[in-house]
N, C-alpha and C. Protein backbone atom coordinates (compact mmCIF):
# COMPACT_ATOMS: atom_id res chain seq x y z
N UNK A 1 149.06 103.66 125.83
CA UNK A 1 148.09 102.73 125.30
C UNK A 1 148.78 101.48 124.79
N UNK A 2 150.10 101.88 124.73
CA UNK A 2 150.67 100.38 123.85
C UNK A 2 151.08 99.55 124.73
N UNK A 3 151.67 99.76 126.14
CA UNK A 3 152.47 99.25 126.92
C UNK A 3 150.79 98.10 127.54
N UNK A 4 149.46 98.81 127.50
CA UNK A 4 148.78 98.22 127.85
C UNK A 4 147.98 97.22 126.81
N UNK A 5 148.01 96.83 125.66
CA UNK A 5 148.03 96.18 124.79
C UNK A 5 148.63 95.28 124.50
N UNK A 6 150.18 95.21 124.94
CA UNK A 6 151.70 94.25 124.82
C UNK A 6 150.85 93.61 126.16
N UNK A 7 150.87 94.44 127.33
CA UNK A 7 150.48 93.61 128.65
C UNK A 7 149.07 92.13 128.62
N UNK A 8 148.32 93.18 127.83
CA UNK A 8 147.13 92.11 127.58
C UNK A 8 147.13 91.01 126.28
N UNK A 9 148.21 91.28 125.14
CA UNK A 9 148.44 90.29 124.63
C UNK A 9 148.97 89.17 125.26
N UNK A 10 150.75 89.56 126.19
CA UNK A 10 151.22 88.62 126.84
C UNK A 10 150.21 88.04 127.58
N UNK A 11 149.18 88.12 128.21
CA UNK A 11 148.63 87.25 129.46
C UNK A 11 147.34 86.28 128.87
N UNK A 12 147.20 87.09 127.82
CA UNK A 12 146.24 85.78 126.76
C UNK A 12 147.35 84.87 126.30
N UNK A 13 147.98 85.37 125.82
CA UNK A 13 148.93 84.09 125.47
C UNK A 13 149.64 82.94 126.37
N UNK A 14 149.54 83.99 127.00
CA UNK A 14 149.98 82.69 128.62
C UNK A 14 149.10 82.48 129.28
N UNK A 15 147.72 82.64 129.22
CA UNK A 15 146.36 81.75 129.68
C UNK A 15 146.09 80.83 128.21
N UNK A 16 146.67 81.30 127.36
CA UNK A 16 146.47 79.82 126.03
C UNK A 16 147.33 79.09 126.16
N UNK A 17 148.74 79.35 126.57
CA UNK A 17 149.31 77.90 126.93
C UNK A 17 149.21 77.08 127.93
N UNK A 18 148.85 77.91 129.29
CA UNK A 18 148.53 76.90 130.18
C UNK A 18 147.11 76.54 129.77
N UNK A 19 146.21 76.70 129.25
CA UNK A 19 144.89 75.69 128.60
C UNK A 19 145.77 74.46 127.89
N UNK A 20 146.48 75.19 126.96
CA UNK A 20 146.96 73.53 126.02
C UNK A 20 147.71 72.99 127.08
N UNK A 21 148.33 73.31 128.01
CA UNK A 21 148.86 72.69 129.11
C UNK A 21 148.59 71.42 129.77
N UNK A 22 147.17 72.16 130.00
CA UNK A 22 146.39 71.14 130.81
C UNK A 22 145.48 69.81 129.86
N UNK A 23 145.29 70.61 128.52
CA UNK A 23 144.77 69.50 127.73
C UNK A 23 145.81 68.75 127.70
N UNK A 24 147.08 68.88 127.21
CA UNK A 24 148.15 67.83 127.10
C UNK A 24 148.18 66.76 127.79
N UNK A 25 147.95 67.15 129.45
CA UNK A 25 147.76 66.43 130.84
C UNK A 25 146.77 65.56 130.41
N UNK A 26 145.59 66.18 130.60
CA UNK A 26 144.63 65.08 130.69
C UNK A 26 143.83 64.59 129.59
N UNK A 27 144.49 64.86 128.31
CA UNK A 27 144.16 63.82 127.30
C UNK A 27 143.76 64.73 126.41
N UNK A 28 142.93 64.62 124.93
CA UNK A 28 141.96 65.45 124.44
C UNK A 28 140.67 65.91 124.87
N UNK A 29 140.25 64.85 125.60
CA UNK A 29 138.81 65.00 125.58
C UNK A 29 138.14 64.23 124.81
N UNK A 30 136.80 64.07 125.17
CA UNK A 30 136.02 63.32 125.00
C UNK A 30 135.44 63.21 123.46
N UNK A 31 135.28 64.50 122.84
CA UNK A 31 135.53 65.12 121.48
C UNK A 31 136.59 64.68 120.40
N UNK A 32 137.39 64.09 121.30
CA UNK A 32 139.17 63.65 120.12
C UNK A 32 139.42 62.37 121.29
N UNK A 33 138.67 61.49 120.83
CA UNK A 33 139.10 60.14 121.58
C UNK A 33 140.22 59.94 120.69
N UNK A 34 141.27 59.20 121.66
CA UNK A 34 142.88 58.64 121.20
C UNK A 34 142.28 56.99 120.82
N UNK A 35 143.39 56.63 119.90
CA UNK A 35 143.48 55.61 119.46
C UNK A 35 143.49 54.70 120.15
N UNK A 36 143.38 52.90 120.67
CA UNK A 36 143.33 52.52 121.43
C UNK A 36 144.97 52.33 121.34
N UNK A 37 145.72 52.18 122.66
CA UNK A 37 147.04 51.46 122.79
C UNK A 37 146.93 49.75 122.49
N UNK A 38 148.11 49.25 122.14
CA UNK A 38 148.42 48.16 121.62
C UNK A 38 147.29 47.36 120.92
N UNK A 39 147.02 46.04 120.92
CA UNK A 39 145.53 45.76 120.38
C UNK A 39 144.46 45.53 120.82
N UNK A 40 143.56 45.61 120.26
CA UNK A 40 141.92 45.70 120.56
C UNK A 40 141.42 44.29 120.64
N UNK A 41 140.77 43.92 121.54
CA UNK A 41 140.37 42.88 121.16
C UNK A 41 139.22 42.49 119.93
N UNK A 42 139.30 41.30 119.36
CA UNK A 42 138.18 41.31 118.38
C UNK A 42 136.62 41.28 118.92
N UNK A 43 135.86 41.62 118.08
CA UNK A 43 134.64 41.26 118.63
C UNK A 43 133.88 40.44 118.69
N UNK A 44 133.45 39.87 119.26
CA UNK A 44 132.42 38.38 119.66
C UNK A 44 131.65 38.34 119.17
N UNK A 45 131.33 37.10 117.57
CA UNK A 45 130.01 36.96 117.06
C UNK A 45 129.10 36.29 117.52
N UNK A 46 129.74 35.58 118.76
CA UNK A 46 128.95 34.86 119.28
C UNK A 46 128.64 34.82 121.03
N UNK A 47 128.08 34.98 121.49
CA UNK A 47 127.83 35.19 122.92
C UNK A 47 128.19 33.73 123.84
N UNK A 48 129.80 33.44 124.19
CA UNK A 48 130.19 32.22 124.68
C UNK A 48 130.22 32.17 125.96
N UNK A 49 128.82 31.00 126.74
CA UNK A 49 129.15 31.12 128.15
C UNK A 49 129.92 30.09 128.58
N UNK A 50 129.97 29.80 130.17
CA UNK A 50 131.47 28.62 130.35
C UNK A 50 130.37 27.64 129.88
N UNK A 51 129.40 27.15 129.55
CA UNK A 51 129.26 25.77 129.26
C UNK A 51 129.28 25.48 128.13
N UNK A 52 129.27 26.15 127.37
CA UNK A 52 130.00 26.34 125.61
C UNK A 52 130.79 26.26 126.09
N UNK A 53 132.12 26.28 126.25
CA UNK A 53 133.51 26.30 126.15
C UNK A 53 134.08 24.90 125.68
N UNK A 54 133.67 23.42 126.50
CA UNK A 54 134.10 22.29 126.10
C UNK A 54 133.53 22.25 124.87
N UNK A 55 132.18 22.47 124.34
CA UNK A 55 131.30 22.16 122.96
C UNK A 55 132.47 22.94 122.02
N UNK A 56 132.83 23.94 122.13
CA UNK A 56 133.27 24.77 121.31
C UNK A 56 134.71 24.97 121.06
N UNK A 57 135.47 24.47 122.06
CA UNK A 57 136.79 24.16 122.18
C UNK A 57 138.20 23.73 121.23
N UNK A 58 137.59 22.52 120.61
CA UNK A 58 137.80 22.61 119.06
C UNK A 58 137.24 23.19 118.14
N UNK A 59 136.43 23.30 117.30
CA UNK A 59 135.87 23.27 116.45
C UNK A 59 135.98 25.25 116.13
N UNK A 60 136.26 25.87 117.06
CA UNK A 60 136.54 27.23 116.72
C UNK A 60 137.98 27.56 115.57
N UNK A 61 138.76 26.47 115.89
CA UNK A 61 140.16 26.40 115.03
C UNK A 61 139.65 26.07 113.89
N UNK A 62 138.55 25.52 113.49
CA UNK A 62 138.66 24.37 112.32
C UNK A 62 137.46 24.93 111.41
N UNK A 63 136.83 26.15 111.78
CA UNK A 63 135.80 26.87 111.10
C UNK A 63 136.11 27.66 109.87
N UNK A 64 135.59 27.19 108.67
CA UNK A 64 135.67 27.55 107.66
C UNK A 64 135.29 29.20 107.49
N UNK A 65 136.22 30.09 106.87
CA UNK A 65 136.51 31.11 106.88
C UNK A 65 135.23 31.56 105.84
N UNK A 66 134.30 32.69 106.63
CA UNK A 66 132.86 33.24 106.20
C UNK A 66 133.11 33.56 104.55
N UNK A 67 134.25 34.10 104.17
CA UNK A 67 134.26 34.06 102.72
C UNK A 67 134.22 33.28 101.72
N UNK A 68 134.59 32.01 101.92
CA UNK A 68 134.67 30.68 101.71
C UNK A 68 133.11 30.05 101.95
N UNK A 69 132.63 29.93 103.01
CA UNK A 69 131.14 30.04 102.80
C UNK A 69 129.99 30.75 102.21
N UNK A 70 130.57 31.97 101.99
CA UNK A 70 130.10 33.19 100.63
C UNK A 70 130.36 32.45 99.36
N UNK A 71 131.68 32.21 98.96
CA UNK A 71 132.04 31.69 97.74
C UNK A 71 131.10 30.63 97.23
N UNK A 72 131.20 29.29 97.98
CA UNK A 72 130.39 28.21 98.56
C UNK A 72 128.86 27.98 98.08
N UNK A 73 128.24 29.19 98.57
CA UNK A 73 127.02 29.37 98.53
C UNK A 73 126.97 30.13 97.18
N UNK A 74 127.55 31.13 96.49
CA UNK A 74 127.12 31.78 95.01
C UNK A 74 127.65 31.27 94.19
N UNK A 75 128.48 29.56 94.11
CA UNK A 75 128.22 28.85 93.33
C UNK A 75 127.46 27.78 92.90
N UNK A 76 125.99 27.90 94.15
CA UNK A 76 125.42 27.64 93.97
C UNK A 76 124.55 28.02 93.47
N UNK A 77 123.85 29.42 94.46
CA UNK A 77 122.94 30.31 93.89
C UNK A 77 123.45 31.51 93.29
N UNK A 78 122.87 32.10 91.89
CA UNK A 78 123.17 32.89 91.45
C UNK A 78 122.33 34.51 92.43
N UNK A 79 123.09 35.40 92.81
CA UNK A 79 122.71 36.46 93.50
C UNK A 79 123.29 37.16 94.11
N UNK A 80 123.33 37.70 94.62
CA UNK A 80 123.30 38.73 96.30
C UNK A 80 123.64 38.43 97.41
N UNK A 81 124.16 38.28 98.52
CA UNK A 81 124.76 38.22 99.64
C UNK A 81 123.81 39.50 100.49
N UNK A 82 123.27 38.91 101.32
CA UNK A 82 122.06 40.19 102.41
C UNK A 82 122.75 39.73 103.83
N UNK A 83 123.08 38.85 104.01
CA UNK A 83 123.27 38.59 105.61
C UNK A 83 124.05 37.09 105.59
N UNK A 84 125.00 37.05 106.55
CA UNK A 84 125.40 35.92 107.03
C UNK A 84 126.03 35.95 108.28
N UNK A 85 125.70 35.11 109.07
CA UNK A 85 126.07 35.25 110.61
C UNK A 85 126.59 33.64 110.69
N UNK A 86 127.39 33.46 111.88
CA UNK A 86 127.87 32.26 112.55
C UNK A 86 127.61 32.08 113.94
N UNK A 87 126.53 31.08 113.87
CA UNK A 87 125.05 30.67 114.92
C UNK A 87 125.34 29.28 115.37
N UNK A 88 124.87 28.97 116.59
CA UNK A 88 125.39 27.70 117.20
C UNK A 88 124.10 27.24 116.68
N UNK A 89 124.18 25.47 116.72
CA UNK A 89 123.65 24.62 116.42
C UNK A 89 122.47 24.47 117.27
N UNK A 90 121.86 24.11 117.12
CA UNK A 90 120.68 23.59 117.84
C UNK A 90 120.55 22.29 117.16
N UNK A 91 120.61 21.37 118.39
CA UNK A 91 120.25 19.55 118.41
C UNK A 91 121.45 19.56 117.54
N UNK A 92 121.74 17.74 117.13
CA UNK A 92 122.85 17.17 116.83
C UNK A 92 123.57 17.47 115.39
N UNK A 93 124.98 17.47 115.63
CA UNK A 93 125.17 17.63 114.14
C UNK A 93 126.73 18.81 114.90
N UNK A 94 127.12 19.36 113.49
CA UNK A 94 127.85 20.26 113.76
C UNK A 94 127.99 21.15 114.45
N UNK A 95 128.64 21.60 115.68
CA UNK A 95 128.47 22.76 116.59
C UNK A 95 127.99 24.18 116.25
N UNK A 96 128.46 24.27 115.09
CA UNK A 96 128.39 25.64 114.85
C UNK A 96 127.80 25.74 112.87
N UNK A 97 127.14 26.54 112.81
CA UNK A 97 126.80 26.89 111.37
C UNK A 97 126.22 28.40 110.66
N UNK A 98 126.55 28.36 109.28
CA UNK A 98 126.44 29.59 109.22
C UNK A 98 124.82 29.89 108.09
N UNK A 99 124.18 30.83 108.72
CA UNK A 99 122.65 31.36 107.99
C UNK A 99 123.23 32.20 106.93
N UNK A 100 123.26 31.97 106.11
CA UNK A 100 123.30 32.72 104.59
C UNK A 100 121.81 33.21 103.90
N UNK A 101 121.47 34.58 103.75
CA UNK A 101 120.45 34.97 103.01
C UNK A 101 121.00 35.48 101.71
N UNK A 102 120.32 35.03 100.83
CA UNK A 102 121.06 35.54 99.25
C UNK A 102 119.46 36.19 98.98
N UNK A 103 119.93 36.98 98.03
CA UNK A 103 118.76 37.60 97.35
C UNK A 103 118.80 37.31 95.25
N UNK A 104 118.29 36.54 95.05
CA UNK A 104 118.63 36.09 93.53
C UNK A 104 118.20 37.32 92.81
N UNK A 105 118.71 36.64 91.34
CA UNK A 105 118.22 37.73 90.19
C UNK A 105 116.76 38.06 89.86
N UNK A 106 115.78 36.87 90.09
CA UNK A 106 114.28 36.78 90.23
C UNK A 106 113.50 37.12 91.43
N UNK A 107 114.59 38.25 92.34
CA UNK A 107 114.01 38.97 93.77
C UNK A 107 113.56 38.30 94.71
N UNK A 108 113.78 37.13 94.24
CA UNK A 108 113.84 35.80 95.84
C UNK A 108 114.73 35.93 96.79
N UNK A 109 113.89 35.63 97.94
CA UNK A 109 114.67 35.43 99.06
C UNK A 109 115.17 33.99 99.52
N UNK A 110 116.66 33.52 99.28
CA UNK A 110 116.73 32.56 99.44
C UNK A 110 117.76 32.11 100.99
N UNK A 111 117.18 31.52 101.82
CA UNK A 111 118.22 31.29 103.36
C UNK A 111 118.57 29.84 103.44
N UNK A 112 119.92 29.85 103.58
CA UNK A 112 121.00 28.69 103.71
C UNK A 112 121.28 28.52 105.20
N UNK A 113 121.13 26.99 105.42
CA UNK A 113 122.33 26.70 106.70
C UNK A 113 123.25 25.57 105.68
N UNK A 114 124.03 26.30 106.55
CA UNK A 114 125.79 25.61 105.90
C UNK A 114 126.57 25.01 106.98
N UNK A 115 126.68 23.94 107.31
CA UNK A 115 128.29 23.70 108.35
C UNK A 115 129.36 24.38 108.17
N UNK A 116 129.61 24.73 109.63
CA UNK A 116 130.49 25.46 109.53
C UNK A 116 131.74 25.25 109.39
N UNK A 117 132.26 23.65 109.81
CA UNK A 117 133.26 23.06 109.50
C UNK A 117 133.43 22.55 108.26
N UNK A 118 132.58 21.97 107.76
CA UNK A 118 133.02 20.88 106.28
C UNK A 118 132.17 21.95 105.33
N UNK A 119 131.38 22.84 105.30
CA UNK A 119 130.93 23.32 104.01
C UNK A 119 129.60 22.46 103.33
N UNK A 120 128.80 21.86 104.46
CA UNK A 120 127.79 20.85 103.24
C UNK A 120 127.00 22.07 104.30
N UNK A 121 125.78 21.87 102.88
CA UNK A 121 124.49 22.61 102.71
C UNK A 121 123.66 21.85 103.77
N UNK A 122 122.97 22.19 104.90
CA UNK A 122 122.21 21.45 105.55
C UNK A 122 120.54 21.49 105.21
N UNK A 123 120.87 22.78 105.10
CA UNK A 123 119.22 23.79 104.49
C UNK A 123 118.86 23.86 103.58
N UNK A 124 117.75 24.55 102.58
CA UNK A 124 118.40 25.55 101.88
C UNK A 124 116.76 25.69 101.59
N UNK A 125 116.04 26.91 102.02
CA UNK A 125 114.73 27.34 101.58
C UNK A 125 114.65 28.49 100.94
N UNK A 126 113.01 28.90 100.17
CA UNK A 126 112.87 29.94 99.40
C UNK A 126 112.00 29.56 98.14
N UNK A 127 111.45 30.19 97.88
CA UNK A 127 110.76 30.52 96.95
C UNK A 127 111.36 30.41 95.37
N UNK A 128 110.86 28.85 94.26
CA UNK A 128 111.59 28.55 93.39
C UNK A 128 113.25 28.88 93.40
N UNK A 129 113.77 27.33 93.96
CA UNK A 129 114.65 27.05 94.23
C UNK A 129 115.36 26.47 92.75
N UNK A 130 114.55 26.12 91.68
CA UNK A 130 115.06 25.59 90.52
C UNK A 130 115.66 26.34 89.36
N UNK A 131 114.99 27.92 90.67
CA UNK A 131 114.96 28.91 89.28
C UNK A 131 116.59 29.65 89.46
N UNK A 132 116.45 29.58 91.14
CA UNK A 132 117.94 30.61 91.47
C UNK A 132 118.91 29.59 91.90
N UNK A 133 118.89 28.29 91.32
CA UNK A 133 120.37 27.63 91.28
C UNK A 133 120.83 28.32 90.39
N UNK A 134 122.42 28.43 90.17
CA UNK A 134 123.15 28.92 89.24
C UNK A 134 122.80 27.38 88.01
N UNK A 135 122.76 28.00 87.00
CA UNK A 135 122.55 27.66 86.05
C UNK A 135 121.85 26.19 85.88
N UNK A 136 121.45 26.01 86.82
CA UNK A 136 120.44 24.84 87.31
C UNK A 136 121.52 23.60 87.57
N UNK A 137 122.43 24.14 87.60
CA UNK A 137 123.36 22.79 88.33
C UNK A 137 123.91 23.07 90.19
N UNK A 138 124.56 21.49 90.15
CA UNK A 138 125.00 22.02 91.32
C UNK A 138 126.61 21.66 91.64
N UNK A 139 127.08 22.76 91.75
CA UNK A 139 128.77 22.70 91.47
C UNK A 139 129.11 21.53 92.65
């Protein structure tokens, strides 16, 4: 009985290594995705076709960094940060700009367009606007 016990241990054990065998080969599986090799590309906030490319050409270097337009904007309005995206322009003016929704202390909804290059306020709507400036000034 033992010699047949040793026999059937050995051959599970050597049908479990050739399994990890073959996983080794052909990867984990779909279950244990691998890390990507070298880098990833970033992801596209913006959907650029070739006729954007000359419009956009400069002005991608020279775009004021979204935190900086966060900053920007809650020293103006006192609040919340809900959304901000970086949206091409429509008609003349700066190529590119960014929609800021703040949510103030008085549960207003307040939405900003901002240039995206120089930082001036182009927009700025919502419901008592006198109330959710920061301290009723404007830095």
């Amino acid at each position: 009985m033992r010699p047949r016990f040793l026999i059937a241990a050995l051959v599970a054990a050597l049908v479990l290594a050739l399994a990890g065998l073959a996983v080794s080969r052909n990867g984990p599986g779909p279950h244990h995705p691998q890390p990507p090799t070298g880098t990833a590309p970033m992801p596209r906030g913006l959907d650029l076709g070739p006729q954007d490319e000359d419009r956009f050409a400069g002005p991608l270097r020279e775009v004021m960094p979204m935190h900086q337009a966060v900053r920007r904007a809650l020293r103006r309005f006192d609040g919340k940060v809900l959304d901000i995206a970086l949206v091409p322009q429509r008609g003349p003016g700066s190529p590119l700009i960014y929609r800021i929704r703040i949510l103030t202390r008085g549960s207003e909804v307040v939405d900003i367009r901002m240039d995206a290059l120089t930082g001036r306020f182009l927009e700025v709507r919502g419901a008592d606007l006198g109330a959710a400036r920061f301290n009723g000034k404007d830095h």
